[in-house]
C-alpha atoms as a PDB file:
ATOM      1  CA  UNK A   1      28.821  11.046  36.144  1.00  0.00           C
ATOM      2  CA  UNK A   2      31.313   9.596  33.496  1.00  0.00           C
ATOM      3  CA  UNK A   3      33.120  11.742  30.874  1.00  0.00           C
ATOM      4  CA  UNK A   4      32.290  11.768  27.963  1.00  0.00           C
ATOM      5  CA  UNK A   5      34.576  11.391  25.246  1.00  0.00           C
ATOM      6  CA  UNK A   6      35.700  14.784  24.465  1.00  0.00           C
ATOM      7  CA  UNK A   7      36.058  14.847  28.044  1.00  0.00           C
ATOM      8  CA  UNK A   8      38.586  12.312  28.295  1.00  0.00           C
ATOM      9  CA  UNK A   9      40.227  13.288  25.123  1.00  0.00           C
ATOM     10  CA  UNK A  10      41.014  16.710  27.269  1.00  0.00           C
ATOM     11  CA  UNK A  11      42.060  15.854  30.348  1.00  0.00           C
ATOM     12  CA  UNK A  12      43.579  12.961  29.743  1.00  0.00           C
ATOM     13  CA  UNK A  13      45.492  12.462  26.415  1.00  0.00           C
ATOM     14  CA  UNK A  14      44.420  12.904  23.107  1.00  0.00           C
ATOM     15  CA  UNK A  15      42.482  10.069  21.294  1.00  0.00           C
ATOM     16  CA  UNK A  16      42.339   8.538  24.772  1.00  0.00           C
ATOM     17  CA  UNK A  17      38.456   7.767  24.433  1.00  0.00           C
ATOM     18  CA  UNK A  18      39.606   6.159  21.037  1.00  0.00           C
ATOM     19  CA  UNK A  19      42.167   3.616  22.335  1.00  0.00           C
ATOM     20  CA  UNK A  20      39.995  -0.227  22.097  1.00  0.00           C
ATOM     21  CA  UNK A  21      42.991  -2.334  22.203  1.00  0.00           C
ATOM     22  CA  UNK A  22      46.611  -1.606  21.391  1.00  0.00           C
ATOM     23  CA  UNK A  23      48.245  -3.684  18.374  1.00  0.00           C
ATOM     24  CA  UNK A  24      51.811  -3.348  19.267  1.00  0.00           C
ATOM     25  CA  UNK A  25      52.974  -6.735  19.445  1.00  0.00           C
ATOM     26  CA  UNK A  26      55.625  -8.678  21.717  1.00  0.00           C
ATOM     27  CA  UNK A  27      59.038 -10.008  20.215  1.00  0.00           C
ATOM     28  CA  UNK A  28      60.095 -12.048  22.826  1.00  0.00           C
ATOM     29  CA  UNK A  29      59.882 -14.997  21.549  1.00  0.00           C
ATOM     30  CA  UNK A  30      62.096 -14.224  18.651  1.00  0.00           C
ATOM     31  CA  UNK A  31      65.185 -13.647  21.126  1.00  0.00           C
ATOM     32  CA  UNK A  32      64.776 -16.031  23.724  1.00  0.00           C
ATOM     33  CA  UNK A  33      68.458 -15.620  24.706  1.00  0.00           C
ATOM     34  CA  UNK A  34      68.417 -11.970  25.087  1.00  0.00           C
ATOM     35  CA  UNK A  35      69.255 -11.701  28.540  1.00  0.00           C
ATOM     36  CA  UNK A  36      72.166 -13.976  27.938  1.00  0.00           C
ATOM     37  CA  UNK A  37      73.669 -11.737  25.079  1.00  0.00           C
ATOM     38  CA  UNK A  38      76.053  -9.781  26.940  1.00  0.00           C
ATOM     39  CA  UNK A  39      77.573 -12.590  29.273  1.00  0.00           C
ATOM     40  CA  UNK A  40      77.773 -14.183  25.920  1.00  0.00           C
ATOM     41  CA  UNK A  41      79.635 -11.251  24.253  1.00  0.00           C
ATOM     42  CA  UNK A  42      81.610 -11.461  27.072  1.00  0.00           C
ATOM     43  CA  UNK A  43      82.842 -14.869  27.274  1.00  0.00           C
ATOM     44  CA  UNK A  44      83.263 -14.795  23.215  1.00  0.00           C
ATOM     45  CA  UNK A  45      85.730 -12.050  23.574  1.00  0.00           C
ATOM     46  CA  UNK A  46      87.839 -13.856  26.148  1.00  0.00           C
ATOM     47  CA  UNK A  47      87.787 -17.364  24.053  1.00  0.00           C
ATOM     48  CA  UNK A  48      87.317 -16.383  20.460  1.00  0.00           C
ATOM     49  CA  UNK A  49      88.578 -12.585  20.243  1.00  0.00           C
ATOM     50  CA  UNK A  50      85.210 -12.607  17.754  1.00  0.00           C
ATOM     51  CA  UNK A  51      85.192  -8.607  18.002  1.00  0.00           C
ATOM     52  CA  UNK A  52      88.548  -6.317  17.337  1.00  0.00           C
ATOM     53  CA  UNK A  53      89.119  -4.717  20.733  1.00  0.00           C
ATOM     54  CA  UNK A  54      88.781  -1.119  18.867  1.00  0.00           C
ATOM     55  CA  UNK A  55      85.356  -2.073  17.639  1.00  0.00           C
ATOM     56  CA  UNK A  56      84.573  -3.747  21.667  1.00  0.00           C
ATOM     57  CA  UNK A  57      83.020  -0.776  22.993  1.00  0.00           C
ATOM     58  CA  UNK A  58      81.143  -0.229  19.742  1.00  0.00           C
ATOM     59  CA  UNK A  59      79.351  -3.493  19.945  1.00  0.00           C
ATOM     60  CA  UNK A  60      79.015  -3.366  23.411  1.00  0.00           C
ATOM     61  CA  UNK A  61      77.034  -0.344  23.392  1.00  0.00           C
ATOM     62  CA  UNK A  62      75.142  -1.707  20.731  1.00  0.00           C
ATOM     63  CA  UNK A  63      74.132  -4.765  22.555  1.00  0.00           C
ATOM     64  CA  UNK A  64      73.103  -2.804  25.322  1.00  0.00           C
ATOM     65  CA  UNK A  65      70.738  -0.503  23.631  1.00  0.00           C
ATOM     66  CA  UNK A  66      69.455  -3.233  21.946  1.00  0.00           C
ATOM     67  CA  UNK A  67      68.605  -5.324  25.037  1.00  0.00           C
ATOM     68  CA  UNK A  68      67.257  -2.011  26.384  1.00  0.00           C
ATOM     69  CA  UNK A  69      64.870  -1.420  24.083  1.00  0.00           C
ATOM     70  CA  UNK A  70      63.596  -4.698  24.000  1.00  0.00           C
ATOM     71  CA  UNK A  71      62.483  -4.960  27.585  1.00  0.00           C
ATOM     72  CA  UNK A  72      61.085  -2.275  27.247  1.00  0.00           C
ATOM     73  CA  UNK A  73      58.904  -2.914  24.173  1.00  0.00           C
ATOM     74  CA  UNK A  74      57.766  -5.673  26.164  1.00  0.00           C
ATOM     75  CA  UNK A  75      56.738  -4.070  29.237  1.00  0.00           C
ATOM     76  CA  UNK A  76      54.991  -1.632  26.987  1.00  0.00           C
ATOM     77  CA  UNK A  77      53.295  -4.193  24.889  1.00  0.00           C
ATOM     78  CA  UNK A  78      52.221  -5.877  27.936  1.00  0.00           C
ATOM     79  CA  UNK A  79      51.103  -3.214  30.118  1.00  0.00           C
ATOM     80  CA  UNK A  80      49.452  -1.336  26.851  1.00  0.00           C
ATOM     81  CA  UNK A  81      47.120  -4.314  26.205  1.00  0.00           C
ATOM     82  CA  UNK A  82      45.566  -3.271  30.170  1.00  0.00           C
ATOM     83  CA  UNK A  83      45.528   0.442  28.714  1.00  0.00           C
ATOM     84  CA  UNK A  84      42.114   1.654  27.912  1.00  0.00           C
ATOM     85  CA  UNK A  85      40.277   3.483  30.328  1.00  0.00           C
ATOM     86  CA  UNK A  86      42.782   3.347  33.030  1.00  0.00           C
ATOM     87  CA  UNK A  87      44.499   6.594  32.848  1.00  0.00           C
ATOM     88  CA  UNK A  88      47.498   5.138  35.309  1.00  0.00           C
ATOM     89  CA  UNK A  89      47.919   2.276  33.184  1.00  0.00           C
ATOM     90  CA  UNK A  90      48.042   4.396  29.692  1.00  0.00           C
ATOM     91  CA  UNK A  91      50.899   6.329  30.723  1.00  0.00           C
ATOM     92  CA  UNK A  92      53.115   3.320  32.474  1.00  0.00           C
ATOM     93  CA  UNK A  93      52.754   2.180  29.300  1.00  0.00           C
ATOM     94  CA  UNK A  94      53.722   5.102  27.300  1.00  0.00           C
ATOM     95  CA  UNK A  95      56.190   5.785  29.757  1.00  0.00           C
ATOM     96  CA  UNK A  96      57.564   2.107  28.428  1.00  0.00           C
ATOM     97  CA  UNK A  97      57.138   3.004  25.239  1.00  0.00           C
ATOM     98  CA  UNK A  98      59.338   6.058  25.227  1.00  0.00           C
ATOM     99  CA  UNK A  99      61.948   4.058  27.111  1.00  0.00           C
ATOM    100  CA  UNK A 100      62.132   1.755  24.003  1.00  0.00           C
ATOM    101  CA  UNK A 101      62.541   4.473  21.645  1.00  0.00           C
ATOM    102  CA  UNK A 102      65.111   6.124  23.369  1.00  0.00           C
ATOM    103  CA  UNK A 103      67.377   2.862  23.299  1.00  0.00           C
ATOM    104  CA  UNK A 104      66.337   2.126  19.858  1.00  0.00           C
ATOM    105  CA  UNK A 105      67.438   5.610  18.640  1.00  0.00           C
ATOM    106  CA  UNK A 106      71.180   5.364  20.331  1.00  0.00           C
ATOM    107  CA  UNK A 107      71.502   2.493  19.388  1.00  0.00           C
ATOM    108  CA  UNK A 108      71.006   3.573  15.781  1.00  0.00           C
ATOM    109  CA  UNK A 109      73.151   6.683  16.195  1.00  0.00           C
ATOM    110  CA  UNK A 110      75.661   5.194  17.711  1.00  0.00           C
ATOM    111  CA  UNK A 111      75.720   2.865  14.541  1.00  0.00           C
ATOM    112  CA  UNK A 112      75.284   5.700  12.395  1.00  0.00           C
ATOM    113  CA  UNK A 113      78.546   7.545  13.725  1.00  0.00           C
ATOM    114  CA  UNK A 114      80.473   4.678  13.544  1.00  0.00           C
ATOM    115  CA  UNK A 115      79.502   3.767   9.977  1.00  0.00           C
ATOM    116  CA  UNK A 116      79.862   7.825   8.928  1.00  0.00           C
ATOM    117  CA  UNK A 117      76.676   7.467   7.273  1.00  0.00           C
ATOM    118  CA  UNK A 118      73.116   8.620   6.748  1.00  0.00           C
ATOM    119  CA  UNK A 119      69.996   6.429   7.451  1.00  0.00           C
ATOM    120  CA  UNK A 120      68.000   9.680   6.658  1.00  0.00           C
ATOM    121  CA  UNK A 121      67.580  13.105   5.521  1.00  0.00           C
ATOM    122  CA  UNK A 122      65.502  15.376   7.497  1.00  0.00           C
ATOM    123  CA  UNK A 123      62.162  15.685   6.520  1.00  0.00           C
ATOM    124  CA  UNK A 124      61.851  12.779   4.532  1.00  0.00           C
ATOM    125  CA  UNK A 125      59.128  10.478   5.839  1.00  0.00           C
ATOM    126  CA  UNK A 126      61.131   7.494   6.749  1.00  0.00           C
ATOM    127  CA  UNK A 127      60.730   5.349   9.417  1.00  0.00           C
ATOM    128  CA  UNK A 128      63.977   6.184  11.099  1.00  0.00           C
ATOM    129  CA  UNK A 129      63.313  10.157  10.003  1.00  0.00           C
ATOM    130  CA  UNK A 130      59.830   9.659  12.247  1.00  0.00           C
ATOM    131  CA  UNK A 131      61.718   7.210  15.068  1.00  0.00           C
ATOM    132  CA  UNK A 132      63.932  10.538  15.406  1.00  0.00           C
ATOM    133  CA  UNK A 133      61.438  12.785  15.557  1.00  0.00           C
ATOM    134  CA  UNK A 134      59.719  10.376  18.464  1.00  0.00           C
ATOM    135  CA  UNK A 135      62.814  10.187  20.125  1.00  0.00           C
ATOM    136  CA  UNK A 136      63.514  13.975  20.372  1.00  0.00           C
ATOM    137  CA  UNK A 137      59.994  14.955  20.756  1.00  0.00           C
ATOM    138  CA  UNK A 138      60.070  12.865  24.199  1.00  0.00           C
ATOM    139  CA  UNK A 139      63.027  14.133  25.098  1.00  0.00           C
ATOM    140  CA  UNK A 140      63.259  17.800  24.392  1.00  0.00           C
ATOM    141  CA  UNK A 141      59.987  19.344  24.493  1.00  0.00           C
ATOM    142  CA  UNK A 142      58.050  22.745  26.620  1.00  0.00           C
ATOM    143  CA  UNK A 143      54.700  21.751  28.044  1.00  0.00           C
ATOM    144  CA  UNK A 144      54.025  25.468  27.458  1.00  0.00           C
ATOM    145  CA  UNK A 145      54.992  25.313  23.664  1.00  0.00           C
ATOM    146  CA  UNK A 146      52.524  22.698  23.239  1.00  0.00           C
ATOM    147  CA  UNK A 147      49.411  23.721  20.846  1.00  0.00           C
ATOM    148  CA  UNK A 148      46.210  23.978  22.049  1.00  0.00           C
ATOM    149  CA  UNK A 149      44.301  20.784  23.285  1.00  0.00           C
ATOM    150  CA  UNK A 150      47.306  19.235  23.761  1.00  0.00           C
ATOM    151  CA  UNK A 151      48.803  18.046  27.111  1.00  0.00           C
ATOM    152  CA  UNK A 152      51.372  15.717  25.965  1.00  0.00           C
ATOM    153  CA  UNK A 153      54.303  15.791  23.037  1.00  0.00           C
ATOM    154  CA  UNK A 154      54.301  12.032  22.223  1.00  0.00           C
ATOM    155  CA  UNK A 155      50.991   9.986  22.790  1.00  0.00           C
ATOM    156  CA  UNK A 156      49.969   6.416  21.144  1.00  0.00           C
ATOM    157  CA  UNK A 157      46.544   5.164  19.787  1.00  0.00           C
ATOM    158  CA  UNK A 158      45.905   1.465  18.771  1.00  0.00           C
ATOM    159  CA  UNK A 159      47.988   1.405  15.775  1.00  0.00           C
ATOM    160  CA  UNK A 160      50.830   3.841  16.490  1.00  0.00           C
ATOM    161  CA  UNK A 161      52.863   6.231  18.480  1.00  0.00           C
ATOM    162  CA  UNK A 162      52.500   9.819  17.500  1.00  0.00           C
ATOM    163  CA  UNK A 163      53.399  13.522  17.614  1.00  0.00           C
ATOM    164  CA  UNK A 164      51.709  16.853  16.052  1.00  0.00           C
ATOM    165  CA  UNK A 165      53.992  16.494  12.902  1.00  0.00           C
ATOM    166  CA  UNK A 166      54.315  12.551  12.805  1.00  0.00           C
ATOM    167  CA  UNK A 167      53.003   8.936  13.616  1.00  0.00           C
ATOM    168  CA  UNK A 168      54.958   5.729  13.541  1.00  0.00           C
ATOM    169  CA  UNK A 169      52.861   2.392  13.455  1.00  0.00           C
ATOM    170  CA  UNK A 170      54.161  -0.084  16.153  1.00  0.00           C
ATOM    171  CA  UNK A 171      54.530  -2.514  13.184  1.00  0.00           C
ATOM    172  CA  UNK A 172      56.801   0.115  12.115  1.00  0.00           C
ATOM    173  CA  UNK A 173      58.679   0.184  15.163  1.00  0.00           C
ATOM    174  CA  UNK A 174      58.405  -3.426  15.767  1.00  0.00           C
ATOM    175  CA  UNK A 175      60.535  -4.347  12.426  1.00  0.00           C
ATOM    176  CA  UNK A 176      63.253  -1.658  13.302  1.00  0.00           C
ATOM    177  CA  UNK A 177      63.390  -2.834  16.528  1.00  0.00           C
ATOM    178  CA  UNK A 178      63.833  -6.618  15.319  1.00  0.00           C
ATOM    179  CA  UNK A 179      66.402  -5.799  12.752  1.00  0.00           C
ATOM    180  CA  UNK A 180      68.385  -3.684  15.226  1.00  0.00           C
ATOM    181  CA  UNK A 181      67.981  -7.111  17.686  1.00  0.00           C
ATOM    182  CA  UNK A 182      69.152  -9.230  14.859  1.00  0.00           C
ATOM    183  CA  UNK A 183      72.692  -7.395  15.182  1.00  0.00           C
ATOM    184  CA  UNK A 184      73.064  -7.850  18.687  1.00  0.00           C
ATOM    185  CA  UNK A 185      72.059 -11.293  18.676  1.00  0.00           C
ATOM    186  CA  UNK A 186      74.752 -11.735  15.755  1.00  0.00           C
ATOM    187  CA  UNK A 187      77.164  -9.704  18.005  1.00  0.00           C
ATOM    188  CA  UNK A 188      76.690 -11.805  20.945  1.00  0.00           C
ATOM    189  CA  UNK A 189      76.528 -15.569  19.300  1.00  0.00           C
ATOM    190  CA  UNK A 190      78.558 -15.366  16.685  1.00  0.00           C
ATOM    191  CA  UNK A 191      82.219 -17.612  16.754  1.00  0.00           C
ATOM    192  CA  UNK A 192      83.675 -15.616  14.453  1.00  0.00           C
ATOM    193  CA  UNK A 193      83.046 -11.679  13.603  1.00  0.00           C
ATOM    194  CA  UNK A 194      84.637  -8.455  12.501  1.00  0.00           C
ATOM    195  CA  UNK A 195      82.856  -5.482  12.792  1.00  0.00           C
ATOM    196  CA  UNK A 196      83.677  -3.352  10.128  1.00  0.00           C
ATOM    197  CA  UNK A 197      83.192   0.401  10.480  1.00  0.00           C
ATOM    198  CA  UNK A 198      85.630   1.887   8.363  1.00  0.00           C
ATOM    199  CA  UNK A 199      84.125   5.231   7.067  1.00  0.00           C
ATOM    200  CA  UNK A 200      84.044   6.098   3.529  1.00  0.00           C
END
């Protein structure tokens, strides 16, 4: 006998019986090069010196987390659009998904310290503010603290990733993602770059 949809909803995640067909969308073909990026940081640095060797480590990190996060929005985009009504499939996916967060997020705070500024104050709505709260609801959560209905901290629908207190749209993240992709493809193709990160 099949579930119905409170059923799934349940005991599997919430909204599950709601998920049709998941909008997040790839961005692959807007960085062909990326898994070139840090052999060409790399050879840059020994030819050009295009990066101080204070800031190296910086924009090393950064490329990293940016690389990071795009594989894994890609593996989550293309595993998500197999999603509904396989449970094993939903959470590979949202398993993805949280990966690319994650990366997205250092990446950002590592940019943050280094810049000794804000991108947002708590509370306030913004898409970074709600990208934080994704990131540490994934991360730092009690099953047991979790309100009723609820089996999971961070789930995602067809529009958006979400928590109790918050929902980012995957356009959302998308654009974020691209900007923070942008940098790193400036950081790794560049001839000529200084990364300034004086704080003021």
């Amino acid at each position: 006998m099949p579930f119905t949809n409170d059923g799934l909803d349940m005991l599997v995640s919430h909204d599950f019986s709601r998920l049709t067909a998941c909008e997040a969308r790839s961005l692959a073909s807007e960085f062909p090069g990326r898994s070139a990026w840090l052999t060409q940081f790399a050879m840059r640095r020994m030819f050009h010196a295009h990066v101080s060797e204070e800031r190296s480590a910086l924009a090393f990190v950064l490329i990293r987390r940016a690389e990071a996060a795009l594989d894994e929005w890609e593996l989550a985009c293309e595993t998500a659009s197999r999603a509904p009504g396989a449970p094993s499939v939903y959470f590979k996916a949202l398993r993805h998904f949280e990966a690319s967060i994650t990366a997205l997020y250092q990446g950002l705070e590592f940019g943050r310290n280094a810049l000794g500024t804000k991108f947002f104050e708590k509370g306030d709505g913004s898409v970074i503010q709600r990208i934080n709260s994704l990131y540490n609801k994934s991360r730092h959560f009690d099953p047991s603290d979790l309100p009723s209905g609820r089996l999971h901290a961070v789930w995602f629908g067809n529009d958006c990733l979400r928590t109790n207190e918050i929902a980012v749209t995957f356009t959302e993240l998308r654009d974020v993602l691209a900007e923070v992709c942008r940098v790193a493809n400036t950081l790794a193709t560049a001839s000529e770059l200084r990364l300034d990160t004086t704080k003021t």
